[in-house]
PDB file of N, CA and C in Angstrom:
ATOM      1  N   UNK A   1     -58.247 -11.568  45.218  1.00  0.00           N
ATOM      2  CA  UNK A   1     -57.033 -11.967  44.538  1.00  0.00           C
ATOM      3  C   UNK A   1     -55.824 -11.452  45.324  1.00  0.00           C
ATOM      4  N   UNK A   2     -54.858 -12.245  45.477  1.00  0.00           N
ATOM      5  CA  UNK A   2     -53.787 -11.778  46.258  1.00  0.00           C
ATOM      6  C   UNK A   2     -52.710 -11.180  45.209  1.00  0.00           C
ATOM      7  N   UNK A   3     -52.003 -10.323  45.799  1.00  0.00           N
ATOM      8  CA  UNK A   3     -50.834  -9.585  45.142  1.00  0.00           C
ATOM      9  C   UNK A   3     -49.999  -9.308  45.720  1.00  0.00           C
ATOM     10  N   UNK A   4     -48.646  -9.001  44.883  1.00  0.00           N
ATOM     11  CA  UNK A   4     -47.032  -9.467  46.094  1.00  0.00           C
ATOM     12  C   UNK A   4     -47.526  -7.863  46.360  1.00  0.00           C
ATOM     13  N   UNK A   5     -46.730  -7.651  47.419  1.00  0.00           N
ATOM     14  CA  UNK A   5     -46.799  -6.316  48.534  1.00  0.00           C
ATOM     15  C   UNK A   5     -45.878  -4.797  48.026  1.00  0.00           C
ATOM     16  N   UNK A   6     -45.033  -5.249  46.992  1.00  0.00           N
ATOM     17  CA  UNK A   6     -44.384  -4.671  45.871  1.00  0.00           C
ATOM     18  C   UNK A   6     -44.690  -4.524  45.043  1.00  0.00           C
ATOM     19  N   UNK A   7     -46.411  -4.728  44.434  1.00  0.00           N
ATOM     20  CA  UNK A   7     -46.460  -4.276  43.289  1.00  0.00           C
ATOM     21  C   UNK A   7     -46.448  -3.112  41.969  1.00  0.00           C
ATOM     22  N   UNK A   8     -46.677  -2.124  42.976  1.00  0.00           N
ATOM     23  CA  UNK A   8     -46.730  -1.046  42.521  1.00  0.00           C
ATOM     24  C   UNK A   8     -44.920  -0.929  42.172  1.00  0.00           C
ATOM     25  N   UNK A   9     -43.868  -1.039  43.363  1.00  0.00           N
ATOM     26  CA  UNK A   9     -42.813  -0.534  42.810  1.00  0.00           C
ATOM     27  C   UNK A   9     -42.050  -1.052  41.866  1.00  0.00           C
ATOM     28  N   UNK A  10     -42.793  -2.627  41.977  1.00  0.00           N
ATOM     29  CA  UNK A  10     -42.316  -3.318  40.814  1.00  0.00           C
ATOM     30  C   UNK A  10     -42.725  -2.835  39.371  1.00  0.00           C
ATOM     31  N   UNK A  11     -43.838  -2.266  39.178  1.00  0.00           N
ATOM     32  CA  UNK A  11     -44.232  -2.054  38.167  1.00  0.00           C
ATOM     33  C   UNK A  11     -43.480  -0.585  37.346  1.00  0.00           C
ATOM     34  N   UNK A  12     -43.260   0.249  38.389  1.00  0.00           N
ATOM     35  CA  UNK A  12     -42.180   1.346  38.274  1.00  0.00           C
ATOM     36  C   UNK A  12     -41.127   1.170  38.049  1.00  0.00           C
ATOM     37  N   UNK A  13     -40.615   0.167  38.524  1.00  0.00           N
ATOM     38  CA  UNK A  13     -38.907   0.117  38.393  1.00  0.00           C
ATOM     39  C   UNK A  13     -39.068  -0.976  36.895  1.00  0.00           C
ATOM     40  N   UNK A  14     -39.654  -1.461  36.624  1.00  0.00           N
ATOM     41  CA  UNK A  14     -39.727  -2.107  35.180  1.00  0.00           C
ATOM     42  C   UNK A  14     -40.258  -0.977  34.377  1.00  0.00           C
ATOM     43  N   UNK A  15     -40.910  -0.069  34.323  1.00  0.00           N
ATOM     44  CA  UNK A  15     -40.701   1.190  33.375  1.00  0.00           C
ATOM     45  C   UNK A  15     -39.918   1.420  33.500  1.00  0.00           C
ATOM     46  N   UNK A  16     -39.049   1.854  34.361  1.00  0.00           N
ATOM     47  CA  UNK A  16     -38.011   2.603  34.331  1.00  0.00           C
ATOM     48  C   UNK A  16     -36.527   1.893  33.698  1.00  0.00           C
ATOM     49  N   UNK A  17     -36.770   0.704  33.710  1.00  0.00           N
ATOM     50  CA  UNK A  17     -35.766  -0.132  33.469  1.00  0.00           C
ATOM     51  C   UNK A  17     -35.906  -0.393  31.451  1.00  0.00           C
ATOM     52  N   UNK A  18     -37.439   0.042  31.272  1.00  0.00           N
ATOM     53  CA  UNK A  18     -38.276  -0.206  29.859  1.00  0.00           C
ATOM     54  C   UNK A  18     -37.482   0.833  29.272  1.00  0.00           C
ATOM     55  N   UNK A  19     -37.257   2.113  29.918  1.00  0.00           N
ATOM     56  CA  UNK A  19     -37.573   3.420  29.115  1.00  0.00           C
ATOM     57  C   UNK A  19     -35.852   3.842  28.752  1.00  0.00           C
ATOM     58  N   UNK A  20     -34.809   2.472  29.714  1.00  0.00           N
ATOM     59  CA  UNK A  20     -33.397   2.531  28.975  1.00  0.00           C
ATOM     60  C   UNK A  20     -33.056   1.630  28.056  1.00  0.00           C
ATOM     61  N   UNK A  21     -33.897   0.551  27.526  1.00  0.00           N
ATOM     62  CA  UNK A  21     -33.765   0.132  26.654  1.00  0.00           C
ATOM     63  C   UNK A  21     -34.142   0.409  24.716  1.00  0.00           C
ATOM     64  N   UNK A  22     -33.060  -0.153  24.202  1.00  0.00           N
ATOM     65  CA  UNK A  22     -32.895   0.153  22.995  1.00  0.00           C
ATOM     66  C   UNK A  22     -34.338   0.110  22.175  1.00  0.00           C
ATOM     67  N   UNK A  23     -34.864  -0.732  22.196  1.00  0.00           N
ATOM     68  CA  UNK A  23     -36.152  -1.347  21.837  1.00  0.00           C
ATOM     69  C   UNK A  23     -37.529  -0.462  21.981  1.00  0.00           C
ATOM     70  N   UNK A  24     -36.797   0.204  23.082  1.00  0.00           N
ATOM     71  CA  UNK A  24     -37.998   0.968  23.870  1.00  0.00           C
ATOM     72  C   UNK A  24     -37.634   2.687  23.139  1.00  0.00           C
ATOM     73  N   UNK A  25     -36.952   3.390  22.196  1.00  0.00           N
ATOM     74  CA  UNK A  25     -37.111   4.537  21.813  1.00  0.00           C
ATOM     75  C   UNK A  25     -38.119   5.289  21.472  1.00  0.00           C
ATOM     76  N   UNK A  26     -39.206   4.615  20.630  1.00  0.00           N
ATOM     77  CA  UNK A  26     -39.977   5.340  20.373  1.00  0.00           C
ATOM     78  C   UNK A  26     -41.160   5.575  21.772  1.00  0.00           C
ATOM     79  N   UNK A  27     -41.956   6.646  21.408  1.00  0.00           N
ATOM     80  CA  UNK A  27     -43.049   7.124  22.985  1.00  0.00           C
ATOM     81  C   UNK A  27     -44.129   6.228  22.265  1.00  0.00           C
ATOM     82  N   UNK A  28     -44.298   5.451  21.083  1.00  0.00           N
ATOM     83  CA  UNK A  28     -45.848   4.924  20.899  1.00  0.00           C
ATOM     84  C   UNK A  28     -45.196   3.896  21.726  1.00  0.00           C
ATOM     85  N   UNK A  29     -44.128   2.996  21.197  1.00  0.00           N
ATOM     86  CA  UNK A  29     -43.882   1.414  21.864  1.00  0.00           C
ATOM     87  C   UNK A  29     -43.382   1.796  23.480  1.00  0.00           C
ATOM     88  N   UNK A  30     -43.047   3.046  24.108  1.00  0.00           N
ATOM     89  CA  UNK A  30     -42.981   3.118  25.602  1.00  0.00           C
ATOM     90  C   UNK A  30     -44.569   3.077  26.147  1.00  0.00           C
ATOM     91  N   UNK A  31     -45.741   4.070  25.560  1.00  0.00           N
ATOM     92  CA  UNK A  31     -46.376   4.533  25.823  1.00  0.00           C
ATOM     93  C   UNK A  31     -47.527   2.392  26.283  1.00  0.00           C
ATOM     94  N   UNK A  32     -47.451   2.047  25.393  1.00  0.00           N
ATOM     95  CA  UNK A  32     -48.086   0.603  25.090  1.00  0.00           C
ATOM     96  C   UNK A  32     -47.765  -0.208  26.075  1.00  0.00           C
ATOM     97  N   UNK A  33     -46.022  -0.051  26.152  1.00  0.00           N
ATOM     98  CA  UNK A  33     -45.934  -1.328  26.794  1.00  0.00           C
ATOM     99  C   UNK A  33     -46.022  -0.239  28.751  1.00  0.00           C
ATOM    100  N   UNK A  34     -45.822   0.632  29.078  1.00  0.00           N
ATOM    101  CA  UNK A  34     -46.815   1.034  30.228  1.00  0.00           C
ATOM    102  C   UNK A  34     -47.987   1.438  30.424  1.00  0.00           C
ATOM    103  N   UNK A  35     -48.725   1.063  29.330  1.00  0.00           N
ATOM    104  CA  UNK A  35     -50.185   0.726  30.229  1.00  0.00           C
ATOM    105  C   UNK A  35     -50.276  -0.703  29.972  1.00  0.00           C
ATOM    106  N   UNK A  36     -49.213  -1.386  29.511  1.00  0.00           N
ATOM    107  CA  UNK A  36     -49.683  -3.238  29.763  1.00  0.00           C
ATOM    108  C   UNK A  36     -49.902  -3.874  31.682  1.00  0.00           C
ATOM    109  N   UNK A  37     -48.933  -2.556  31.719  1.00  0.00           N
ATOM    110  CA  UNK A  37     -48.661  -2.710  33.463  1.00  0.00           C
ATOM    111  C   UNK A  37     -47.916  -4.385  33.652  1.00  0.00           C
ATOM    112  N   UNK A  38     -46.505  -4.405  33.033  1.00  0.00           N
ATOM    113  CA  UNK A  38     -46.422  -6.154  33.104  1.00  0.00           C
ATOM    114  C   UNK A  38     -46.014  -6.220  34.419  1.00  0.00           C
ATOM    115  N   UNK A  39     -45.047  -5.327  35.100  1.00  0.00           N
ATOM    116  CA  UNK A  39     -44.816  -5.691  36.288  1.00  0.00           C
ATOM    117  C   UNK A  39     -45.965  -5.908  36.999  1.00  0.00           C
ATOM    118  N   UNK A  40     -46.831  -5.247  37.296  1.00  0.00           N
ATOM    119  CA  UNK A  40     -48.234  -5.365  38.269  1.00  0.00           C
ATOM    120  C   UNK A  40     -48.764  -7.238  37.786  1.00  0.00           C
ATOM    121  N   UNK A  41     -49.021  -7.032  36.699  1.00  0.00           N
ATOM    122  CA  UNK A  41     -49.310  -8.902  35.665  1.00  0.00           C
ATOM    123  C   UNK A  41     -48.393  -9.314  36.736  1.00  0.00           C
ATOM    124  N   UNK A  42     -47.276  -9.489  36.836  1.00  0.00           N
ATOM    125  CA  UNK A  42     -46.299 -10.486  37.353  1.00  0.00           C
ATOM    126  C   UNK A  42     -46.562 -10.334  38.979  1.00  0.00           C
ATOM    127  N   UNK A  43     -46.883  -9.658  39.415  1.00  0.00           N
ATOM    128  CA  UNK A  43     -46.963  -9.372  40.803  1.00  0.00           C
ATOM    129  C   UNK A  43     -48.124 -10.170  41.366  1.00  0.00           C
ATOM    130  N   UNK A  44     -49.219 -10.142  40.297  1.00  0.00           N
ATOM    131  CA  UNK A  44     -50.375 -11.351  40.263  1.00  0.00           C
ATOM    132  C   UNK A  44     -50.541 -12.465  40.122  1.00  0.00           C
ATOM    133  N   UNK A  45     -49.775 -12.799  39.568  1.00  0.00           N
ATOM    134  CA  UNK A  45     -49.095 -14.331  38.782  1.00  0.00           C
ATOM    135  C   UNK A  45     -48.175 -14.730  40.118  1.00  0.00           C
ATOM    136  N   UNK A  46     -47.492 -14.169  40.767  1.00  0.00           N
ATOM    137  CA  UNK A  46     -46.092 -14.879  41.818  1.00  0.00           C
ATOM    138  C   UNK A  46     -46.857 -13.988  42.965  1.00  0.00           C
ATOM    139  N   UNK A  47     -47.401 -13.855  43.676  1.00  0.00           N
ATOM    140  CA  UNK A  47     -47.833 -12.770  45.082  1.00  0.00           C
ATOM    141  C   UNK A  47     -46.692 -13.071  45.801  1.00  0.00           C
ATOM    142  N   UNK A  48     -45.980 -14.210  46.066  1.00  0.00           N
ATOM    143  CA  UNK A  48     -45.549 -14.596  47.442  1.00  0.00           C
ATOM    144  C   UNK A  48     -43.953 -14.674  46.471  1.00  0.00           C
ATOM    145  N   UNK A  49     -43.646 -14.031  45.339  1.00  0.00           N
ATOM    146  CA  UNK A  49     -42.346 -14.473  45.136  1.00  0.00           C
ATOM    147  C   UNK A  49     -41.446 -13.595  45.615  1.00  0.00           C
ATOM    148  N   UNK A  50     -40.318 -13.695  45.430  1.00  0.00           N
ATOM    149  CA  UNK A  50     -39.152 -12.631  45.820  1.00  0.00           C
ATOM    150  C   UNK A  50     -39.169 -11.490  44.813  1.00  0.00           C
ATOM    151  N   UNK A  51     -38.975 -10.143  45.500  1.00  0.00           N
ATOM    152  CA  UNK A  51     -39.422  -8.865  44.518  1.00  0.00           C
ATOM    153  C   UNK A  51     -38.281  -9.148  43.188  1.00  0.00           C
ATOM    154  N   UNK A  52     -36.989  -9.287  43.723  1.00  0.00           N
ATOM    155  CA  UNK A  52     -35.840  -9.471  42.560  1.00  0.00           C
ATOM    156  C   UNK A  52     -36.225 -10.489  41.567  1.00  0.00           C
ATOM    157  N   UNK A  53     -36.343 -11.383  41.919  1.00  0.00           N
ATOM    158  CA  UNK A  53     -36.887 -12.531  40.678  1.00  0.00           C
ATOM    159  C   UNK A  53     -38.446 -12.103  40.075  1.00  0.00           C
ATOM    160  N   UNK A  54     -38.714 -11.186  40.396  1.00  0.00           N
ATOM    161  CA  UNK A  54     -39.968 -10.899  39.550  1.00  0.00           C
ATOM    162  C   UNK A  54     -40.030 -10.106  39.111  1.00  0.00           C
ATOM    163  N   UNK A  55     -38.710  -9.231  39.397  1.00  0.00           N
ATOM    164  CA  UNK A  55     -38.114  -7.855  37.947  1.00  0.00           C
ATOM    165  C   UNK A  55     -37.634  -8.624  37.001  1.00  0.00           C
ATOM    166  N   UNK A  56     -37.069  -9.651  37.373  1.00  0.00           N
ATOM    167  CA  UNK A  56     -36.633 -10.578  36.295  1.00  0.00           C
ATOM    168  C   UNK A  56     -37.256 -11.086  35.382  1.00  0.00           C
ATOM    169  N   UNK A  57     -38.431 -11.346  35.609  1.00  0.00           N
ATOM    170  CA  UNK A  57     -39.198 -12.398  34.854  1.00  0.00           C
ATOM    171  C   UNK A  57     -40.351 -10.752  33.952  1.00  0.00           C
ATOM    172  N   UNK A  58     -40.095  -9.597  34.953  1.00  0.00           N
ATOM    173  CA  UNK A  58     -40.969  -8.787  33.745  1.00  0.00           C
ATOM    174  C   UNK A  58     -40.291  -8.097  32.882  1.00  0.00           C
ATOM    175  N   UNK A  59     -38.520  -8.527  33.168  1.00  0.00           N
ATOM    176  CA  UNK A  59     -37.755  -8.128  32.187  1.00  0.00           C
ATOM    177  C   UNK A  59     -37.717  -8.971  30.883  1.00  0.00           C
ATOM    178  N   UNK A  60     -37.920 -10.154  31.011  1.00  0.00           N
ATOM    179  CA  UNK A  60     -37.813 -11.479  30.001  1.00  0.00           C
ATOM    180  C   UNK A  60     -39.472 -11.483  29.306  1.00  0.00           C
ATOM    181  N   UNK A  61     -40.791 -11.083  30.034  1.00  0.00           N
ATOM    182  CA  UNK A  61     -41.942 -10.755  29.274  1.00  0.00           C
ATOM    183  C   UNK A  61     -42.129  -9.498  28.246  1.00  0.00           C
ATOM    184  N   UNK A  62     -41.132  -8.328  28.982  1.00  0.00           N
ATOM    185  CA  UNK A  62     -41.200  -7.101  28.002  1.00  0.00           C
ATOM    186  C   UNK A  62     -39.959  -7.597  26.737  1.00  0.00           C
TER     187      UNK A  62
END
């Protein structure tokens, strides 16, 4: 299976981007939605896309 070459930091910088949102206060609903790993999901889904448009799109899935 192929995967974009960013996945890992993609998947970091969408926690990190998770853990300033409003939505995201409590540690059960942080704790859940990082082990969904969506950035890594999205990195699988687009391998060959542009890293920026695919923070995007795991910003609009979380």
């Amino acid at each position: 299976m192929v995967v974009h070459e960013q996945a890992d930091e993609l998947d970091e910088r969408t926690t990190a981007w998770m853990k300033k949102q409003p939505f995201c206060r409590s540690e059960k609903i942080r704790h859940k939605l990082q082990q969904a790993h969506v950035g890594a999901l999205v990195a699988r889904m687009y391998p060959h896309g542009e890293a920026d448009t695919l923070e995007a799109i795991t910003r609009l899935l979380i």
